[in-house]
Protein backbone atom coordinates (compact mmCIF):
# COMPACT_ATOMS: atom_id res chain seq x y z
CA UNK A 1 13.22 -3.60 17.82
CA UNK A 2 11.74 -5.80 15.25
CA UNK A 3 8.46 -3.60 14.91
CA UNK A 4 11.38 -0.77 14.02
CA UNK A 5 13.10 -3.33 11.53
CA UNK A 6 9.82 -4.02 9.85
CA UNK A 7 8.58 -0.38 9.95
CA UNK A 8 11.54 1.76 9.31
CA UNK A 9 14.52 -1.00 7.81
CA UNK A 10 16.38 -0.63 4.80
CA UNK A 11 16.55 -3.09 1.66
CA UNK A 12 20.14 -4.88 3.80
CA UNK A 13 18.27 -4.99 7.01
CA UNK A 14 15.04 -6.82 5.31
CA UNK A 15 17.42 -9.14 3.72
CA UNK A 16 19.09 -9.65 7.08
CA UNK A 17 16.21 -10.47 8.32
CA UNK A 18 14.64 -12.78 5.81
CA UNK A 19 17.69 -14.77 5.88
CA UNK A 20 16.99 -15.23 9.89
CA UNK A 21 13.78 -16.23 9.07
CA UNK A 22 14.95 -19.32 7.00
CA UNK A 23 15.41 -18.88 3.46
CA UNK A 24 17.25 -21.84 3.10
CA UNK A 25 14.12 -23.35 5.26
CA UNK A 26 16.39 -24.14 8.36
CA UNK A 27 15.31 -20.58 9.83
CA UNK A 28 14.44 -19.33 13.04
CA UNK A 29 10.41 -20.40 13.56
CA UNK A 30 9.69 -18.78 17.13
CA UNK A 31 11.25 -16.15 14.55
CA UNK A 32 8.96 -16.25 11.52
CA UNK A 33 5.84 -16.48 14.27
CA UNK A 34 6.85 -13.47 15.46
CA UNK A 35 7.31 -11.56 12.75
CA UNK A 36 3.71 -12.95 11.21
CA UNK A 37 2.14 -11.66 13.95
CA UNK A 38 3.42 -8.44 13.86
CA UNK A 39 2.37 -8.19 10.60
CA UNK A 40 -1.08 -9.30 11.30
CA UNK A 41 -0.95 -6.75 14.47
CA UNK A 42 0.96 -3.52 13.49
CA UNK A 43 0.67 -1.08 10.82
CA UNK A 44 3.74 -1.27 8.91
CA UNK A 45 4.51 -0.51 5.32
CA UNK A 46 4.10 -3.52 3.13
CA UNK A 47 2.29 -6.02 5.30
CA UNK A 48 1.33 -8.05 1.93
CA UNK A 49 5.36 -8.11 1.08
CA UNK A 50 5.79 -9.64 4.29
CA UNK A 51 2.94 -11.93 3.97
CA UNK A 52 4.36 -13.04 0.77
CA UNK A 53 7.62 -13.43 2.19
CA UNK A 54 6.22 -15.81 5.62
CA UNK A 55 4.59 -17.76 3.01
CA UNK A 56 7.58 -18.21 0.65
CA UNK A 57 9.17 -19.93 3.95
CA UNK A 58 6.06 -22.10 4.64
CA UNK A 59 4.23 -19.73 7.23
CA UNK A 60 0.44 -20.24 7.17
CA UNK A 61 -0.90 -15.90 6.46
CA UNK A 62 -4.28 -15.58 5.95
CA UNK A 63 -4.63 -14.09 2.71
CA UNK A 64 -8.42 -13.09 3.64
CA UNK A 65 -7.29 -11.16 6.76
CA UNK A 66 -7.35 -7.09 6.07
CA UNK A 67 -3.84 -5.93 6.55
CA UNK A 68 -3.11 -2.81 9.27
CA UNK A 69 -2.22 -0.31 6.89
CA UNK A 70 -0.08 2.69 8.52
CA UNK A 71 -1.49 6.09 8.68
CA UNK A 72 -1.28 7.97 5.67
CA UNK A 73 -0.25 4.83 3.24
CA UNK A 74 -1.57 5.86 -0.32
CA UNK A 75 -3.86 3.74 -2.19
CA UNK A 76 -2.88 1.96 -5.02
């Protein structure tokens, strides 16, 4: 269900979700764990929003890690 959240969540269901992640810093860290592995793991549209958003709450991402991109993402 989170993978779906990630991949396919609106704009209200990331915010949902970054507020159970702790953006008051009190979050959910089994959570955040979670969620940066996914990131690391699964292709989902903006890994490097996420990354930015784990790191914002004081999640170690490795910057120099290549994000999964999913099929058909466009290069910017």
């Amino acid at each position: 269900m989170l993978a779906q959240i990630l991949d396919r969540g609106s704009l209200e269901d990331w915010r949902a979700l970054y507020r159970l992640l702790g953006e008051d810093l009190r979050g959910d860290r089994r959570l955040a764990a979670r969620v940066g592995r996914m990131v690391e793991t699964v292709p989902i549209p903006y890994p490097h929003i996420w990354r930015a958003a784990l790191a914002s709450l004081g999640v170690a991402v490795d910057w120099s890690r290549p994000a999964k991109e999913p099929p058909g993402a466009a290069e910017i």
